[in-house]
C-alpha atoms as a PDB file:
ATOM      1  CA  UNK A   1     270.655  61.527   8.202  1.00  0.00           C
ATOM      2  CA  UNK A   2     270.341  63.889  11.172  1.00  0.00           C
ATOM      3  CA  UNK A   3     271.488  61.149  13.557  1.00  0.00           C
ATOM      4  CA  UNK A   4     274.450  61.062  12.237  1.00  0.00           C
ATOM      5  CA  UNK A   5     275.933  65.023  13.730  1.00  0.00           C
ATOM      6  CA  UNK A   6     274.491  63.793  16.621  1.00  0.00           C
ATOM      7  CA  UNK A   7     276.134  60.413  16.421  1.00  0.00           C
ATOM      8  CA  UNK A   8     279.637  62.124  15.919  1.00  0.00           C
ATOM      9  CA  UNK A   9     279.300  64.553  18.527  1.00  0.00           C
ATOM     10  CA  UNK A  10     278.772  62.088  21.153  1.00  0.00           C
ATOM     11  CA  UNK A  11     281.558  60.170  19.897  1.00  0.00           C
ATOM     12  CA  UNK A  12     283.873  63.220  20.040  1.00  0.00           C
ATOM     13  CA  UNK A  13     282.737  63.447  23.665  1.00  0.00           C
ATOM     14  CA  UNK A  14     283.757  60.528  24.632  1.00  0.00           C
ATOM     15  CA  UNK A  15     287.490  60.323  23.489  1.00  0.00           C
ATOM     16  CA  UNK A  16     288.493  60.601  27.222  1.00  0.00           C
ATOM     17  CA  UNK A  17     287.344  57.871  28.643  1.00  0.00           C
ATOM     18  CA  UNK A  18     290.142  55.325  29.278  1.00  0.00           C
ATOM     19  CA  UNK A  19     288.516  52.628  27.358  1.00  0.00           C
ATOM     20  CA  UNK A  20     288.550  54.750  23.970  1.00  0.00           C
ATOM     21  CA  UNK A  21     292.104  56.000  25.114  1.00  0.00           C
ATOM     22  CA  UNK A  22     293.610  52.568  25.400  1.00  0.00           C
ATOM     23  CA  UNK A  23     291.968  51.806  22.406  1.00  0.00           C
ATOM     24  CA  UNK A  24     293.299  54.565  20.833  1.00  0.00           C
ATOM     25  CA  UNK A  25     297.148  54.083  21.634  1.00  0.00           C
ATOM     26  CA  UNK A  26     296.676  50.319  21.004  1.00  0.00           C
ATOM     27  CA  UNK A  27     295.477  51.379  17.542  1.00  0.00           C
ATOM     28  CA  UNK A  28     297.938  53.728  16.372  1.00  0.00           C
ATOM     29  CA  UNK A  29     300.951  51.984  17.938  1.00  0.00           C
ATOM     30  CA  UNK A  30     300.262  48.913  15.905  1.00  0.00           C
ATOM     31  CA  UNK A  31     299.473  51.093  12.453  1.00  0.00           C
ATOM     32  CA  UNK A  32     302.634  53.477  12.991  1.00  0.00           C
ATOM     33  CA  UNK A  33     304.610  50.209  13.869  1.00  0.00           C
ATOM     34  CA  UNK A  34     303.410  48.728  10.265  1.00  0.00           C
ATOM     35  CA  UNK A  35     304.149  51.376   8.239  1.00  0.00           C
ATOM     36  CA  UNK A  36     307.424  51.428   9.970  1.00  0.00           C
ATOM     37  CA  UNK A  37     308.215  48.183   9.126  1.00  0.00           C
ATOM     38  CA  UNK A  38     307.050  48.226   5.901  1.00  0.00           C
ATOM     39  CA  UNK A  39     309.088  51.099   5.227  1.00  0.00           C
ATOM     40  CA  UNK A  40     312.229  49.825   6.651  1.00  0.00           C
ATOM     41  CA  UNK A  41     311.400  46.882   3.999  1.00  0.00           C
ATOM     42  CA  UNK A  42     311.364  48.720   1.125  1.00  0.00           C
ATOM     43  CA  UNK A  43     314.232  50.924   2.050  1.00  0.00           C
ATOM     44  CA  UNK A  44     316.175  47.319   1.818  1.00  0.00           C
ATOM     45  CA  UNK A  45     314.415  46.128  -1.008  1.00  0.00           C
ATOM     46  CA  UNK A  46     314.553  49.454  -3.028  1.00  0.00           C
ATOM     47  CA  UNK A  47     318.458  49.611  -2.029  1.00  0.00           C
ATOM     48  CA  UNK A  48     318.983  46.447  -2.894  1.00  0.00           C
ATOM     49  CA  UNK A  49     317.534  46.664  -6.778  1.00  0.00           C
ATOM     50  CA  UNK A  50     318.887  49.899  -7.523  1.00  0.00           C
ATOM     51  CA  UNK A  51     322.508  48.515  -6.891  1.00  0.00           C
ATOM     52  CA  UNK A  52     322.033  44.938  -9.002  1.00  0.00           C
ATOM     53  CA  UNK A  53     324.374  44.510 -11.742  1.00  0.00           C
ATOM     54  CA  UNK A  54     321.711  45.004 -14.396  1.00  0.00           C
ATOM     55  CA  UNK A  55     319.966  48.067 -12.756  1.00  0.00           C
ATOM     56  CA  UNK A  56     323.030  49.803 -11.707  1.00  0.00           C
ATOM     57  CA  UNK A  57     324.438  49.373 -15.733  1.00  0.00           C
ATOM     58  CA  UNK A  58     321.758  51.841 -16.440  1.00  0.00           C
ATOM     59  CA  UNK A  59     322.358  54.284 -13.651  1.00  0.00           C
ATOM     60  CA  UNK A  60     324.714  56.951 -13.355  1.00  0.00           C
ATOM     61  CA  UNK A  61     327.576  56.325 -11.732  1.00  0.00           C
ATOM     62  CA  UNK A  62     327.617  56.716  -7.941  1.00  0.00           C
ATOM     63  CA  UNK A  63     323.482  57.868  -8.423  1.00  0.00           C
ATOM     64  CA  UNK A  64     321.893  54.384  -6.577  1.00  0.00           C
ATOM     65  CA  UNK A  65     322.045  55.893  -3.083  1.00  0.00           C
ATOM     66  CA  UNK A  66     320.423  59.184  -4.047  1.00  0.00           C
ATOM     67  CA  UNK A  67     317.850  57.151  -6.632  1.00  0.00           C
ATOM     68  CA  UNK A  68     317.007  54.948  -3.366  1.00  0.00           C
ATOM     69  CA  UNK A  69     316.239  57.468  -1.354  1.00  0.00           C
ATOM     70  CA  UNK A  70     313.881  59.467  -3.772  1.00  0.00           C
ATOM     71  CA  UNK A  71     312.259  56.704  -4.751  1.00  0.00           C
ATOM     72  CA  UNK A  72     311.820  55.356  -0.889  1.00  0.00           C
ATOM     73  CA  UNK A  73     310.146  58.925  -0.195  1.00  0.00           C
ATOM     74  CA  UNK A  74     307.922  59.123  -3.146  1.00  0.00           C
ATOM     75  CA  UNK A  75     306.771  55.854  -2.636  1.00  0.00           C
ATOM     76  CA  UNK A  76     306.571  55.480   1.589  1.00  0.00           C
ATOM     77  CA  UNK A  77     304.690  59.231   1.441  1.00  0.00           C
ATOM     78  CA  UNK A  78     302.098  57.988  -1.434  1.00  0.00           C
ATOM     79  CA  UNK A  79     301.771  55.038  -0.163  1.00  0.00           C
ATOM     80  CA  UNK A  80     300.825  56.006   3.956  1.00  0.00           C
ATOM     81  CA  UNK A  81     298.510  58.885   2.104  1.00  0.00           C
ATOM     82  CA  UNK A  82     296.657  56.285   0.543  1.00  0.00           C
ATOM     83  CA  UNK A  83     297.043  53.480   2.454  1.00  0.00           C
ATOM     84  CA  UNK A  84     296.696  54.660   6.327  1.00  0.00           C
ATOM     85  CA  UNK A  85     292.645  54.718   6.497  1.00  0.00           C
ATOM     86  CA  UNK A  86     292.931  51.331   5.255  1.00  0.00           C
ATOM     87  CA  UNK A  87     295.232  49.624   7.948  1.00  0.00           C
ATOM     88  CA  UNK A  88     294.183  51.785  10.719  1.00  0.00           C
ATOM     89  CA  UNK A  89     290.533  50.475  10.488  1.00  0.00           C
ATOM     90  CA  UNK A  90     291.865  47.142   9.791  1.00  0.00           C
ATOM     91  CA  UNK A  91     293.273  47.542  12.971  1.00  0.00           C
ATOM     92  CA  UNK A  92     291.085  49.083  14.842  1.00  0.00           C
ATOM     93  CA  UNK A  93     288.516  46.159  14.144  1.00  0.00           C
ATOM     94  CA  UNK A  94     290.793  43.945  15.890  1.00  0.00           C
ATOM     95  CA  UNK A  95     290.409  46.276  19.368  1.00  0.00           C
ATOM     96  CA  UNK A  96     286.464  47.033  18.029  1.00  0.00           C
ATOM     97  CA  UNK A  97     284.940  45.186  20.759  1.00  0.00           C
ATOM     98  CA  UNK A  98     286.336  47.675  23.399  1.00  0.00           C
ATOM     99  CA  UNK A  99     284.885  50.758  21.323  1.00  0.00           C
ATOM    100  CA  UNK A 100     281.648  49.434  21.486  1.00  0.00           C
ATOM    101  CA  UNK A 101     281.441  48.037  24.779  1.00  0.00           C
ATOM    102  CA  UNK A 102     282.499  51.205  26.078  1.00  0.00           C
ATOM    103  CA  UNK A 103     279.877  53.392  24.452  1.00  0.00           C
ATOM    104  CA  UNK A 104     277.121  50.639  25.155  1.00  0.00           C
ATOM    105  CA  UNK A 105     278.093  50.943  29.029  1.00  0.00           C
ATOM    106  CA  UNK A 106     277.933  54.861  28.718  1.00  0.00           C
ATOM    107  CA  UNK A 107     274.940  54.920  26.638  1.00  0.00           C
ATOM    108  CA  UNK A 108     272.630  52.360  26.267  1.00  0.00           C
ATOM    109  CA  UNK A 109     273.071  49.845  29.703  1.00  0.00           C
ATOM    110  CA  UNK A 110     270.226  48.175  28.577  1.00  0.00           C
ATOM    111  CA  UNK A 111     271.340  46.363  25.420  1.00  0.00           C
ATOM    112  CA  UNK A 112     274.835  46.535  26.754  1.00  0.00           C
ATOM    113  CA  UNK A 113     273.224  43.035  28.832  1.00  0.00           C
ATOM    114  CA  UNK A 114     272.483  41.785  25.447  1.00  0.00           C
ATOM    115  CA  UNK A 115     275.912  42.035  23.778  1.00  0.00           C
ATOM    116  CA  UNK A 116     277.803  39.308  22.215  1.00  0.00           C
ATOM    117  CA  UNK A 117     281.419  40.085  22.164  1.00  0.00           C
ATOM    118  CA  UNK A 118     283.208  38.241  19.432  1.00  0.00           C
ATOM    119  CA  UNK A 119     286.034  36.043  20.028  1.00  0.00           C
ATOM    120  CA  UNK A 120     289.301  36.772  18.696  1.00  0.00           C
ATOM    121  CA  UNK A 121     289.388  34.447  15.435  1.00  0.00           C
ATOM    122  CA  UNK A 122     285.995  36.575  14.547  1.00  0.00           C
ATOM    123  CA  UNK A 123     287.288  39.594  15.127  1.00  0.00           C
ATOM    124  CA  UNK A 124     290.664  38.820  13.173  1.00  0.00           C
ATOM    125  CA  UNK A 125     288.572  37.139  10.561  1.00  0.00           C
ATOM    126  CA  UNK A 126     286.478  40.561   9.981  1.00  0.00           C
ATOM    127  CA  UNK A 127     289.369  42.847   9.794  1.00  0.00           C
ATOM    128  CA  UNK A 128     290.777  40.644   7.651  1.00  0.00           C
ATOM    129  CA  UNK A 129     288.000  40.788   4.939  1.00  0.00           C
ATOM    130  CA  UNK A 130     287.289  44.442   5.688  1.00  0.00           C
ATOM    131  CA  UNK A 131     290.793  45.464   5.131  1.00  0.00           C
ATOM    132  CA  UNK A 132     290.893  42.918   1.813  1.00  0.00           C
ATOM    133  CA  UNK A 133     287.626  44.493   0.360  1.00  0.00           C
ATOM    134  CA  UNK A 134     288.897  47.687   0.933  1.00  0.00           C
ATOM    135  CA  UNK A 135     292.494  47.387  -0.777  1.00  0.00           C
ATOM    136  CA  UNK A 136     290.308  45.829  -3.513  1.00  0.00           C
ATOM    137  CA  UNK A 137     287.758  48.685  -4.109  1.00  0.00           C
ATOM    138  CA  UNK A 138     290.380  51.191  -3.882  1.00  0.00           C
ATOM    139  CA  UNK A 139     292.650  49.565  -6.536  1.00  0.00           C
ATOM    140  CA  UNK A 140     289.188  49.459  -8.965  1.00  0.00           C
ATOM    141  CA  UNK A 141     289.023  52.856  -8.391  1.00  0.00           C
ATOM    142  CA  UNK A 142     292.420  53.944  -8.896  1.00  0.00           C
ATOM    143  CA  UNK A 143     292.120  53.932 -13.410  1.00  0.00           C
ATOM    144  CA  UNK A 144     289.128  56.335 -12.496  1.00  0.00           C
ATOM    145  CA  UNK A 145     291.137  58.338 -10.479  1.00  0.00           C
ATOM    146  CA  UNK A 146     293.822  58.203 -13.169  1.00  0.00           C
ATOM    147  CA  UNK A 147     291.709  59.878 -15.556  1.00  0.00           C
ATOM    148  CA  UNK A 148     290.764  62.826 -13.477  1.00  0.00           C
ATOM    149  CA  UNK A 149     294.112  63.227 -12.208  1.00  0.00           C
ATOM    150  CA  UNK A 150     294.252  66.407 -14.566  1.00  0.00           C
ATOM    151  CA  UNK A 151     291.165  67.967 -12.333  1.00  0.00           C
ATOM    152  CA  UNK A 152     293.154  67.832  -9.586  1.00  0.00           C
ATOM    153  CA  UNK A 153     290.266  67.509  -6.834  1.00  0.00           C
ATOM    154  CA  UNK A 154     289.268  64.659  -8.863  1.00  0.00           C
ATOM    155  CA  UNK A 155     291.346  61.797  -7.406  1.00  0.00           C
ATOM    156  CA  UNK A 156     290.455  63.108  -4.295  1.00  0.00           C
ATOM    157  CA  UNK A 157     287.000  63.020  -4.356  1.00  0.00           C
ATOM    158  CA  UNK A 158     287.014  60.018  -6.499  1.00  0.00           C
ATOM    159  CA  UNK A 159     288.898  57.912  -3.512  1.00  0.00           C
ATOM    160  CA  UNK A 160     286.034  59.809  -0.854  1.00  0.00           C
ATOM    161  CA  UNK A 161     283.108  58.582  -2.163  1.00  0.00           C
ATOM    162  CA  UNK A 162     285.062  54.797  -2.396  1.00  0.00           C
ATOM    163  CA  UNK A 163     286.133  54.880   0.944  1.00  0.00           C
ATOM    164  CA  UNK A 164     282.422  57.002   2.160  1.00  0.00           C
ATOM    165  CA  UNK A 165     280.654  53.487   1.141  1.00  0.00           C
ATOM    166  CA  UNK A 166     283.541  51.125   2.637  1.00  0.00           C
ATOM    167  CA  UNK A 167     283.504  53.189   5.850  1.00  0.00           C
ATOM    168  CA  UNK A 168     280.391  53.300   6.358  1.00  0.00           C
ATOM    169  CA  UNK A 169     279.730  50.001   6.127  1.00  0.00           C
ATOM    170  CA  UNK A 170     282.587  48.936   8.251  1.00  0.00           C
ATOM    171  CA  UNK A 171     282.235  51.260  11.207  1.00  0.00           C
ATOM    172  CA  UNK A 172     278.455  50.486  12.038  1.00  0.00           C
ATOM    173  CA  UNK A 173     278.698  46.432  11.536  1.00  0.00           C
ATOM    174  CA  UNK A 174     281.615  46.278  14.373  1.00  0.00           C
ATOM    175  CA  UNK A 175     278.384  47.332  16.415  1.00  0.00           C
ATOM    176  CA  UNK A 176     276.169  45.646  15.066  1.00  0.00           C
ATOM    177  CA  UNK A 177     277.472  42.003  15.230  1.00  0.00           C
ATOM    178  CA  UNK A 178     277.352  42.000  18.615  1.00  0.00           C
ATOM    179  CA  UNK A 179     273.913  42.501  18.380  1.00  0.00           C
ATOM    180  CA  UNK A 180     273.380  40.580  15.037  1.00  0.00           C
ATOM    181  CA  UNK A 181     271.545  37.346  16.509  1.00  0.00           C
ATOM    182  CA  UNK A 182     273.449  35.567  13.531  1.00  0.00           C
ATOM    183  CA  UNK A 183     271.807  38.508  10.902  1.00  0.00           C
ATOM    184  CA  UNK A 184     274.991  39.663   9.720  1.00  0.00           C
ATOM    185  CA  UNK A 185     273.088  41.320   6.692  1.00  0.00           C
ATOM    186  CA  UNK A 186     270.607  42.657   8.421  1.00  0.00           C
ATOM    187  CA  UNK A 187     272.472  46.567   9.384  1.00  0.00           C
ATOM    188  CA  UNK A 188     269.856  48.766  10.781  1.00  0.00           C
ATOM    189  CA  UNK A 189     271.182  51.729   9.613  1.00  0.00           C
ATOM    190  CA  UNK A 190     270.081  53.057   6.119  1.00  0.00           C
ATOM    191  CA  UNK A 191     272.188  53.046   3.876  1.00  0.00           C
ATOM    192  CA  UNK A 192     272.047  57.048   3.416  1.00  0.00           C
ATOM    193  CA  UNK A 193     273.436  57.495   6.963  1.00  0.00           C
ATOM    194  CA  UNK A 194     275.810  55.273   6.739  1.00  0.00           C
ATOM    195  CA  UNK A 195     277.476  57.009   3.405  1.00  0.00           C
ATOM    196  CA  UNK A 196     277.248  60.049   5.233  1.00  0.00           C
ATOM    197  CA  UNK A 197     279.190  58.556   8.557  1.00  0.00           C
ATOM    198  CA  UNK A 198     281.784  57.121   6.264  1.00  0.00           C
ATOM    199  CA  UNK A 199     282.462  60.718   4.087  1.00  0.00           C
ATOM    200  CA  UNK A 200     282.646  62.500   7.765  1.00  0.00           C
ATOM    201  CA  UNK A 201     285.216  60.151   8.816  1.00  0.00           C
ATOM    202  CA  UNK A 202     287.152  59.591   5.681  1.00  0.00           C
ATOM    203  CA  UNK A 203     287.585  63.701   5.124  1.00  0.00           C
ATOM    204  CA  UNK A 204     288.787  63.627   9.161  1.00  0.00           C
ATOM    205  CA  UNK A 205     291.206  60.805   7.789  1.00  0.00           C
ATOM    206  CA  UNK A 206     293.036  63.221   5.475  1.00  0.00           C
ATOM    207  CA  UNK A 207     293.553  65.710   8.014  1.00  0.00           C
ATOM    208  CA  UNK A 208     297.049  65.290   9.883  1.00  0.00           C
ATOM    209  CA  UNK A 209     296.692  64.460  13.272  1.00  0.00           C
ATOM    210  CA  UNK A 210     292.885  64.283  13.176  1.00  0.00           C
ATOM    211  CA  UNK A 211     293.453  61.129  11.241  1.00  0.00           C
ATOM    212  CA  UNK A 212     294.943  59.622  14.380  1.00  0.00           C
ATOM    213  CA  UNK A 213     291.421  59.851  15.941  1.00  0.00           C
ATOM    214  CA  UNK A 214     289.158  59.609  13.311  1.00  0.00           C
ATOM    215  CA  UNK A 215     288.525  55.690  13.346  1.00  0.00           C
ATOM    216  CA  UNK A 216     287.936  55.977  17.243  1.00  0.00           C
ATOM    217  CA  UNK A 217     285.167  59.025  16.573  1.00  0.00           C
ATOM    218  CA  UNK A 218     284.258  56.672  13.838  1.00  0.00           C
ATOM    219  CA  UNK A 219     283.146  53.568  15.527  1.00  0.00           C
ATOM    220  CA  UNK A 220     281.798  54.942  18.322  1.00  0.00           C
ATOM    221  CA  UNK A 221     279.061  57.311  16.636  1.00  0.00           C
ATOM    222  CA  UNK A 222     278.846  54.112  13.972  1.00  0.00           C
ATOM    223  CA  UNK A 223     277.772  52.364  17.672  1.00  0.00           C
ATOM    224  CA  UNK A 224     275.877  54.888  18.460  1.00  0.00           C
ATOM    225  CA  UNK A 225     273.653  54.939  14.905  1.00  0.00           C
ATOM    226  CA  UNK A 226     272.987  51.285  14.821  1.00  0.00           C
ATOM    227  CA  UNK A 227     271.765  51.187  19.059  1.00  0.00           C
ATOM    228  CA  UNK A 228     269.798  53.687  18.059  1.00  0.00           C
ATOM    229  CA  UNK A 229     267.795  51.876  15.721  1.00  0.00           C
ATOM    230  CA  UNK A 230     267.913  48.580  17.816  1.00  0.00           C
ATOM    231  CA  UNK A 231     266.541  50.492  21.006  1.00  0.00           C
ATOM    232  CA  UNK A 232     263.586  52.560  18.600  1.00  0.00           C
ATOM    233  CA  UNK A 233     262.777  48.439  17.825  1.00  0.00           C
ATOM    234  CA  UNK A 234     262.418  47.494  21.027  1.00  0.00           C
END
């Protein structure tokens, strides 16, 4: 588990370089521009409901356009806290390739020669079932959460340790299929610093603004644990 500081620190250091800054803005233009849209739908949608014949009937009068708006903010606000780490590494996945490539050039030339970048339908095909096994997790953990919504931290941690196992998992294979050889199961890193990587990067998640870089620090120290082990095998 001591690789994994390490891992993060040199992923922190390389946030400058313009491959993990194009990255970056490719990233978080495409997950503010979903939430955006998404929101803009459900301002419509919500708007729409609240001023139907049979909704309206049992409404004050005149109250649909504040009810609309309430109901836009509680939901938009829950739904970004909960939802962002989701779609951003869904996202991400789908620029991966660059992350990695960039930190194998930096880092470790050698197996950098050996790479397999995957082709687009791959890559869309792997965000797609990471971002479908993580909505599906987190809604089997939400009737947990439920319960300890009365401890207050509960939920919280609850939804860290969910998303510590997902993340984990998710950050080190965009590395590690390029080096796979057709193994897709066969992950280097132990499972223990892999947990680890994901809890790090999930708590950066629910920090405002940090969250903006946190899947880029992400896969590049999960790049930087699994060509690790692949180097210390020879």
């Amino acid at each position: 588990m001591s690789a994994v500081p390490a891992a993060i620190v040199k992923a922190f250091g390389q946030l400058g370089d313009r491959a993990v800054v194009r990255v970056g803005v490719k990233s978080v233009a495409v997950t503010l521009a979903v939430f955006a849209a998404a929101s803009v739908g459900l301002w419509f949608g919500l708007d729409r409901l609240l001023r139907s014949e049979w909704v309206a009937a049992a409404l004050p009068a005149d109250y649909a356009a504040t009810a609309t708006v309430l109901l836009w903010l509680v939901v938009s606000v829950t739904a970004f806290w909960l939802l962002f780490r989701i779609l951003a590494l869904a996202v991400l996945q789908l620029f991966a390739d660059e992350v990695v490539a960039a930190v194998e050039a930096k880092h470790y030339p050698d197996l950098a020669e050996r790479a397999q970048p995957l082709p687009l339908a791959r890559e869309v095909a792997v965000a797609t079932k990471g971002l479908m096994r993580a909505l599906g997790y987190n809604l089997l953990a939400l009737p947990v959460a439920a319960v300890l919504v009365f401890t207050a931290i509960g939920p919280a941690l609850v939804f860290l340790a969910v998303n510590a196992v997902l993340l984990g998992r998710e950050l080190t294979d965009m590395a590690w299929l390029r080096h796979c050889e057709g193994d897709t199961r066969g992950n280097p890193v132990p499972k223990a610093e892999r947990i680890l990587l994901g809890a790090v990067v999930a708590g950066m998640m629910a920090v405002p603004l940090v969250n903006l870089v946190a899947p880029l620090v992400g896969a590049a120290a999960g790049t930087h644990l699994v060509l690790r082990r692949i180097g210390a095998k020879g």
